[in-house]
Structures are given as C-alpha cells and as structure tokens.
N, C-alpha and C. Protein backbone atom coordinates (compact mmCIF):
# COMPACT_ATOMS: atom_id res chain seq x y z
N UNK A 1 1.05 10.00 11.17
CA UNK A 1 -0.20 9.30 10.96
C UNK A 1 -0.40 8.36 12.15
N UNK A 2 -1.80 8.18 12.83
CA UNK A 2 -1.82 7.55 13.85
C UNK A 2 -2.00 6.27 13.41
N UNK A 3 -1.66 4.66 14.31
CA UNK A 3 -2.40 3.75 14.01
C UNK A 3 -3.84 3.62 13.74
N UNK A 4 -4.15 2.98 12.63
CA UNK A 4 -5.51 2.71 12.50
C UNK A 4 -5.86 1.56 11.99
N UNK A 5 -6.46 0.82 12.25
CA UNK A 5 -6.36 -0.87 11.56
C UNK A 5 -6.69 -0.61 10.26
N UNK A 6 -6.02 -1.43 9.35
CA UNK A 6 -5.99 -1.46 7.99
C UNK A 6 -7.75 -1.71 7.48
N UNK A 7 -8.42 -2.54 8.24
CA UNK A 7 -10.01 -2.38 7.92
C UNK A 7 -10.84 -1.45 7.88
N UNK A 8 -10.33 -0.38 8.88
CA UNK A 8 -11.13 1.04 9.28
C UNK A 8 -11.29 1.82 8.15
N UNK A 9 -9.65 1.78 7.92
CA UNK A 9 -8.94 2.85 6.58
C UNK A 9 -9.73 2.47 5.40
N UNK A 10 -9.13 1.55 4.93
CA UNK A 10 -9.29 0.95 3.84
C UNK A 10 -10.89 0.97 3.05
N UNK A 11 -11.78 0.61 3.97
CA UNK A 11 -12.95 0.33 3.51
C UNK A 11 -14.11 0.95 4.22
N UNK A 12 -13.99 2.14 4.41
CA UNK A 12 -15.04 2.89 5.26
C UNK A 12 -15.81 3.07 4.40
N UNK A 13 -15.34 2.99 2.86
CA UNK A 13 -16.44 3.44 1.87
C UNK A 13 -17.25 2.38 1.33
N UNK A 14 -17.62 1.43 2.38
CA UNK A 14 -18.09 0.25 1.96
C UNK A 14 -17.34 -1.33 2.14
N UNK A 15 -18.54 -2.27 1.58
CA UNK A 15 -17.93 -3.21 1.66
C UNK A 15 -16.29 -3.74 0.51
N UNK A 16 -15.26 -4.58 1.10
CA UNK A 16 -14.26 -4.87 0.43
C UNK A 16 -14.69 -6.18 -0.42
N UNK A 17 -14.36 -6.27 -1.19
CA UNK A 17 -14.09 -7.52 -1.92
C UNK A 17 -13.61 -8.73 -0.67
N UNK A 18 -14.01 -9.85 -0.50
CA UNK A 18 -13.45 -10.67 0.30
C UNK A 18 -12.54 -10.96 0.20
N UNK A 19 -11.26 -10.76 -0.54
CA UNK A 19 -10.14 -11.16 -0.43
C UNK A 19 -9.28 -10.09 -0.04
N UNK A 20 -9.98 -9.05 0.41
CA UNK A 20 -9.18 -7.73 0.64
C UNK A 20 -9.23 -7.85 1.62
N UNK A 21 -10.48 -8.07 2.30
CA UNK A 21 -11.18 -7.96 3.54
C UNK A 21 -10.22 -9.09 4.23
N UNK A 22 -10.25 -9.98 3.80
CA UNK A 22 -9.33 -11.22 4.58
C UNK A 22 -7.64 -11.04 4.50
N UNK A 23 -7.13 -10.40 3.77
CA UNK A 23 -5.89 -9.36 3.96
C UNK A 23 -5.58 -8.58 4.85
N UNK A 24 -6.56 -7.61 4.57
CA UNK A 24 -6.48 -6.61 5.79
C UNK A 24 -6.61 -7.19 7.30
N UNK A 25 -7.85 -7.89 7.81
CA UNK A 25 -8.04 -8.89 9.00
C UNK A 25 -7.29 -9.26 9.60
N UNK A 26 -5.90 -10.01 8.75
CA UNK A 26 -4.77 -10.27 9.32
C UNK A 26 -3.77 -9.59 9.57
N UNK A 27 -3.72 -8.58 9.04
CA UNK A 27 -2.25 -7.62 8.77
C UNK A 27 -2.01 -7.38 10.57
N UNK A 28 -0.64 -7.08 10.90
CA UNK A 28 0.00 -6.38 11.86
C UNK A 28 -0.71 -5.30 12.08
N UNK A 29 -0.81 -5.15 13.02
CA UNK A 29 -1.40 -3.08 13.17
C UNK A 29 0.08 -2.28 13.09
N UNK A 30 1.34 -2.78 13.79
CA UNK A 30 2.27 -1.99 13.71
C UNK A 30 3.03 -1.86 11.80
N UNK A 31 2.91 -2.63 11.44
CA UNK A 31 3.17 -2.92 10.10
C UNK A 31 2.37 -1.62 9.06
N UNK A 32 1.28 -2.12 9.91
CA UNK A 32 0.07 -1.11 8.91
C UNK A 32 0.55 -0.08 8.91
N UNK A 33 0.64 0.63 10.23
CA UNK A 33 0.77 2.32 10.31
C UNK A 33 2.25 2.11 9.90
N UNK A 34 3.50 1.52 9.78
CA UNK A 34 4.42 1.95 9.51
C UNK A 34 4.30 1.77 7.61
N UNK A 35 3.45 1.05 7.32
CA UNK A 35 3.79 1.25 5.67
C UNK A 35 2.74 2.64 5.55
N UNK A 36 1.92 2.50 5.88
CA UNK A 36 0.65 4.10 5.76
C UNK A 36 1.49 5.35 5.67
N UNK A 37 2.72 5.39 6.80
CA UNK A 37 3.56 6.27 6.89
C UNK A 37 4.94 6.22 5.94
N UNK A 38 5.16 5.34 5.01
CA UNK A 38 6.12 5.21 4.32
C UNK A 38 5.48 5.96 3.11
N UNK A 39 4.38 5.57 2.99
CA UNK A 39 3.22 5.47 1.83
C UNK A 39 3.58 6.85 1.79
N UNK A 40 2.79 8.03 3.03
CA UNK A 40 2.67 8.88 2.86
C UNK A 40 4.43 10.06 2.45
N UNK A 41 5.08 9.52 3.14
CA UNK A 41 6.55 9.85 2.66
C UNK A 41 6.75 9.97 1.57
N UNK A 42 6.62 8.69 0.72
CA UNK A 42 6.78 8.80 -0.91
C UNK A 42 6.19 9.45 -1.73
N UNK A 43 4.66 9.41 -1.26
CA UNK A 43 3.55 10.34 -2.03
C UNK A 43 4.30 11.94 -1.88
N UNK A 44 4.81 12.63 -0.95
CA UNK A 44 5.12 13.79 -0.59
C UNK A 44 6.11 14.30 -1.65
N UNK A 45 7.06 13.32 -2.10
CA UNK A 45 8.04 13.59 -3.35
C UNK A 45 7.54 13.13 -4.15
N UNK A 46 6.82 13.39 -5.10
CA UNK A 46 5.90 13.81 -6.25
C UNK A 46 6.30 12.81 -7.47
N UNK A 47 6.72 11.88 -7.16
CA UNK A 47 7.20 11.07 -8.47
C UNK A 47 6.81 9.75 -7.88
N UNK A 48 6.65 9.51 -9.45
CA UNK A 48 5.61 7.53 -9.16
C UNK A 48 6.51 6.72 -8.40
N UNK A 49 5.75 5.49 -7.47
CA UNK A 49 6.50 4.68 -6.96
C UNK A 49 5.57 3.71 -6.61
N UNK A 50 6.20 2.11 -6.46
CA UNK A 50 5.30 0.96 -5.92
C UNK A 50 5.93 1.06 -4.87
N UNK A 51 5.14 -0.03 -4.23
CA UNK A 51 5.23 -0.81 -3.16
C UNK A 51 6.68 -1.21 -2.84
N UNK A 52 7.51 -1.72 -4.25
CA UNK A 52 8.77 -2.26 -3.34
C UNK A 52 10.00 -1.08 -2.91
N UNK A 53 9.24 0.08 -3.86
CA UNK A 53 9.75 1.34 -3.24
C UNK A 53 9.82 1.70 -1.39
N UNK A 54 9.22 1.20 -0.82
CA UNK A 54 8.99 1.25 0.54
C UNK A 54 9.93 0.17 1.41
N UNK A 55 9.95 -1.21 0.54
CA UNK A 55 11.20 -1.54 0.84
C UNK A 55 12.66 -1.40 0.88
N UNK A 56 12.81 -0.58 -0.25
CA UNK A 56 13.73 -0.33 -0.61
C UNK A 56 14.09 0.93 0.46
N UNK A 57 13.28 1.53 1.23
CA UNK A 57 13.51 2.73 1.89
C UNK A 57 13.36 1.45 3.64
N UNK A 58 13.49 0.25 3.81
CA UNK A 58 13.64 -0.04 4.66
C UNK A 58 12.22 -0.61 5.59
N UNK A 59 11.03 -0.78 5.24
CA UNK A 59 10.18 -0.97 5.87
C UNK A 59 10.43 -2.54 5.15
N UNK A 60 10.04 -3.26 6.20
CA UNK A 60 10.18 -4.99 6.19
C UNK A 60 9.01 -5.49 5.59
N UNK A 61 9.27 -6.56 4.62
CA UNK A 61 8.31 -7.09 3.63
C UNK A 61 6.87 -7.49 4.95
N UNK A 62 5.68 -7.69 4.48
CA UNK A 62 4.90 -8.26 5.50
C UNK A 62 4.88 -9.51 5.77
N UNK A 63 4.08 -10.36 6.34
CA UNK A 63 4.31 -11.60 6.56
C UNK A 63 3.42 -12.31 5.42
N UNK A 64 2.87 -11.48 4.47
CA UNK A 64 1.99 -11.90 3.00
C UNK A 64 2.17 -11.11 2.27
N UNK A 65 2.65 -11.13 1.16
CA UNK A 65 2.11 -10.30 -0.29
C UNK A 65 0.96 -10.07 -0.37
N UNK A 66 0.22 -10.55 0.07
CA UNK A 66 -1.37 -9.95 0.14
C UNK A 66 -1.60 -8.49 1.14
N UNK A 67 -0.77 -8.06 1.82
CA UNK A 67 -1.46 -7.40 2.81
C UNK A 67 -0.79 -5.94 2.15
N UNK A 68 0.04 -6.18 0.91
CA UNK A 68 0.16 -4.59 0.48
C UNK A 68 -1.36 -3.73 0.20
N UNK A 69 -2.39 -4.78 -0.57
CA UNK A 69 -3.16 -4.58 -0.83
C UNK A 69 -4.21 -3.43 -0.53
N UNK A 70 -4.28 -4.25 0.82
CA UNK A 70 -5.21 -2.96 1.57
C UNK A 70 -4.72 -1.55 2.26
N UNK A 71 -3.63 -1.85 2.27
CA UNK A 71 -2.91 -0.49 2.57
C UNK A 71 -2.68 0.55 1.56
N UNK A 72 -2.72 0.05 0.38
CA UNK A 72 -2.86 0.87 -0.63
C UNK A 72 -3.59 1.49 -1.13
N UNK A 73 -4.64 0.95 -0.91
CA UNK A 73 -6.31 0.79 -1.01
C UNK A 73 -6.82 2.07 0.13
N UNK A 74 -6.70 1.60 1.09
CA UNK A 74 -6.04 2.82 2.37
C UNK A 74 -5.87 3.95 2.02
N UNK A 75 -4.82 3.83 1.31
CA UNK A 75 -4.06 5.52 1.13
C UNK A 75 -4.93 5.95 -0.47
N UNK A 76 -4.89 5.45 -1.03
CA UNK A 76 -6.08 6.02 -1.84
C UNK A 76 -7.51 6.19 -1.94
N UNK A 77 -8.12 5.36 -0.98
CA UNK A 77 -9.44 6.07 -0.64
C UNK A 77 -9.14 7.05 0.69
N UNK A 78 -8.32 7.52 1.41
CA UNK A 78 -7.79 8.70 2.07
C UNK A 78 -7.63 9.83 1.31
N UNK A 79 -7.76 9.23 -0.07
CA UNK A 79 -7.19 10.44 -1.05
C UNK A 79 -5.45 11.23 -0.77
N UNK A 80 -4.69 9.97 0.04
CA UNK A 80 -3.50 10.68 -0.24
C UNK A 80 -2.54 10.13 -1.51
N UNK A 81 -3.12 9.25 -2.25
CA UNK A 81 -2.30 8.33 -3.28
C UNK A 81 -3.16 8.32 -4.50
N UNK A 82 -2.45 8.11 -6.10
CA UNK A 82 -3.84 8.26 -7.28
C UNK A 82 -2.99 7.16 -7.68
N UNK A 83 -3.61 6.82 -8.76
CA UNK A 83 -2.80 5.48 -9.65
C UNK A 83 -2.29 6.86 -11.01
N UNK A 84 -0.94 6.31 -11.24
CA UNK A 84 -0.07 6.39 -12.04
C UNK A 84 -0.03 5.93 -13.32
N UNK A 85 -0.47 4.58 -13.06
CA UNK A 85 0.24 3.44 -14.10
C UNK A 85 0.56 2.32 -13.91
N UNK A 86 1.22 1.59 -14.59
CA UNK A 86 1.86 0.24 -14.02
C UNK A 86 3.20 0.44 -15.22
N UNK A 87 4.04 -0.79 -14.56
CA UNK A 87 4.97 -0.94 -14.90
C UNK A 87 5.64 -2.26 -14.53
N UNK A 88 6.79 -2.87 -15.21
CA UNK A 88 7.12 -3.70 -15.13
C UNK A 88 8.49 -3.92 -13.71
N UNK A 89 7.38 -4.87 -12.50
CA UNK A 89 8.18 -4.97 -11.23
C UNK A 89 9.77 -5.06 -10.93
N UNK A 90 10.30 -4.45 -10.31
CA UNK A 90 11.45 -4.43 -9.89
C UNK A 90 11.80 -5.30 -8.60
N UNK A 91 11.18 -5.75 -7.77
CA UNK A 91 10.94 -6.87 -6.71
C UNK A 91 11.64 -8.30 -7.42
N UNK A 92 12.82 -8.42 -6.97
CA UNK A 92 13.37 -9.92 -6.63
C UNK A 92 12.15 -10.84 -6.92
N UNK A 93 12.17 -11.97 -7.46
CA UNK A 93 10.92 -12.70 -6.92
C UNK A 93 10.03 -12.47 -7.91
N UNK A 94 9.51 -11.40 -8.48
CA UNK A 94 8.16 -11.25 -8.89
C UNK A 94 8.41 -11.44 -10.68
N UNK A 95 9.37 -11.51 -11.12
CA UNK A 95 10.13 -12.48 -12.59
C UNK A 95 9.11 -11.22 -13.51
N UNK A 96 9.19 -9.96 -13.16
CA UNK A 96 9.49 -9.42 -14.29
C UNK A 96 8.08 -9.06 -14.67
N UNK A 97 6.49 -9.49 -13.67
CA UNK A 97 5.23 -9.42 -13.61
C UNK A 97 5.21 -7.72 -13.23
N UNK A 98 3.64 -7.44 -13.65
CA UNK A 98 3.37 -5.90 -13.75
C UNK A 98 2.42 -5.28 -12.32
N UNK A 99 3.38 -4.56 -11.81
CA UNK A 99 3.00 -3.92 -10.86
C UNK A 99 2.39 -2.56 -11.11
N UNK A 100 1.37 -2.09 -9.93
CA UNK A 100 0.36 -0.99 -10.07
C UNK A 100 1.69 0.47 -9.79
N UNK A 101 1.52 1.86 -10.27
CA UNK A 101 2.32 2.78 -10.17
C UNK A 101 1.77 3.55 -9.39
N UNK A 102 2.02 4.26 -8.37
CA UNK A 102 1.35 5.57 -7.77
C UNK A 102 2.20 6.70 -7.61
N UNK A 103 1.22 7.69 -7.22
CA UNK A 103 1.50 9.20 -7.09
C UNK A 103 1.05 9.97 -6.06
N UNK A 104 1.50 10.91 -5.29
CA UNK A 104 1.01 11.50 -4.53
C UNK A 104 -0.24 12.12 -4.90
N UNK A 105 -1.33 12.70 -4.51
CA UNK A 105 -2.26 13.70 -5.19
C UNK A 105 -2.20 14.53 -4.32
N UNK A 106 -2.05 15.59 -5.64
CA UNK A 106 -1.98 17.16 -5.03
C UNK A 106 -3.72 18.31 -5.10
C-alpha cells in the first residue's frame, strides 16, 4: 500500500466529523501507511481483530489515541475492513472499556 495521508483516505467520501478531521491532520504520514498496512495484513486472515491487535504484531502506539480513528475509517471506506462487533478491550490502560471489532471483507 502506498503512502497516502490519512485525510485523502479516510474522507474522500465527504466531509469528516471535526474531530476526525483534526486526528487525521495531525497523524505521521509514516505511521499512517505503516498501520494501513498492518490493517490490511490482519484483514487478509479472516478473523476479527482491533486495533491493539496491530500492536501486538509490533507497529508502535501513535503519538494519540485519537489517530487510530481515521485510519480505520480509512480502511473501511476503502472497503478493505467491515465492523464485526465490539468487545471488551484487551489494551493495558483502557480498564476493561469496549472496543470496535473488525473483519476483513471478502
């Protein structure tokens, strides 16, 4: 997947919510394309996974909890990611709060 700023991706289908929009704005570009590409890794093995799934495979937290956001957002208006579900977070830190589930779409 090539770099692409997380604004391009994310919201070609319109305007973002301003707090997405101000997420994305800031994010790393190298950050971006390396979670886009983790993203797409996980989606490829066909079983649900969040976000801290990507850590757990080694990609470095961002410099905000906010900026998973639009990358996710990203990969599912790309149509490479669907929502799953949620479930109860596995992330250090996040005391047990409910995180979004995804899936590759086939």
């Amino acid at each position: 997947m090539t770099a692409t700023p997380a604004t391009q991706l994310a919201f070609d289908d319109g305007p973002a919510p301003d707090g997405l929009q101000q997420a994305a704005d800031g994010a790393d570009s190298w950050w971006t394309s390396v979670a886009l590409s983790a993203i797409k890794v996980l989606a490829e093995q066909g079983r649900p996974f969040e976000a801290y799934d990507e850590t757990l495979c080694g990609l470095p937290d961002p410099d905000s909890p906010c900026r998973w956001g639009p990358v996710f957002r990203a990969a599912h208006r790309s149509g490479l990611i669907e929502p799953y579900g949620f479930a109860t977070a596995r992330r250090p830190g996040r005391s047990g709060g409910l995180t979004r589930l995804w899936v590759g779409r086939r």
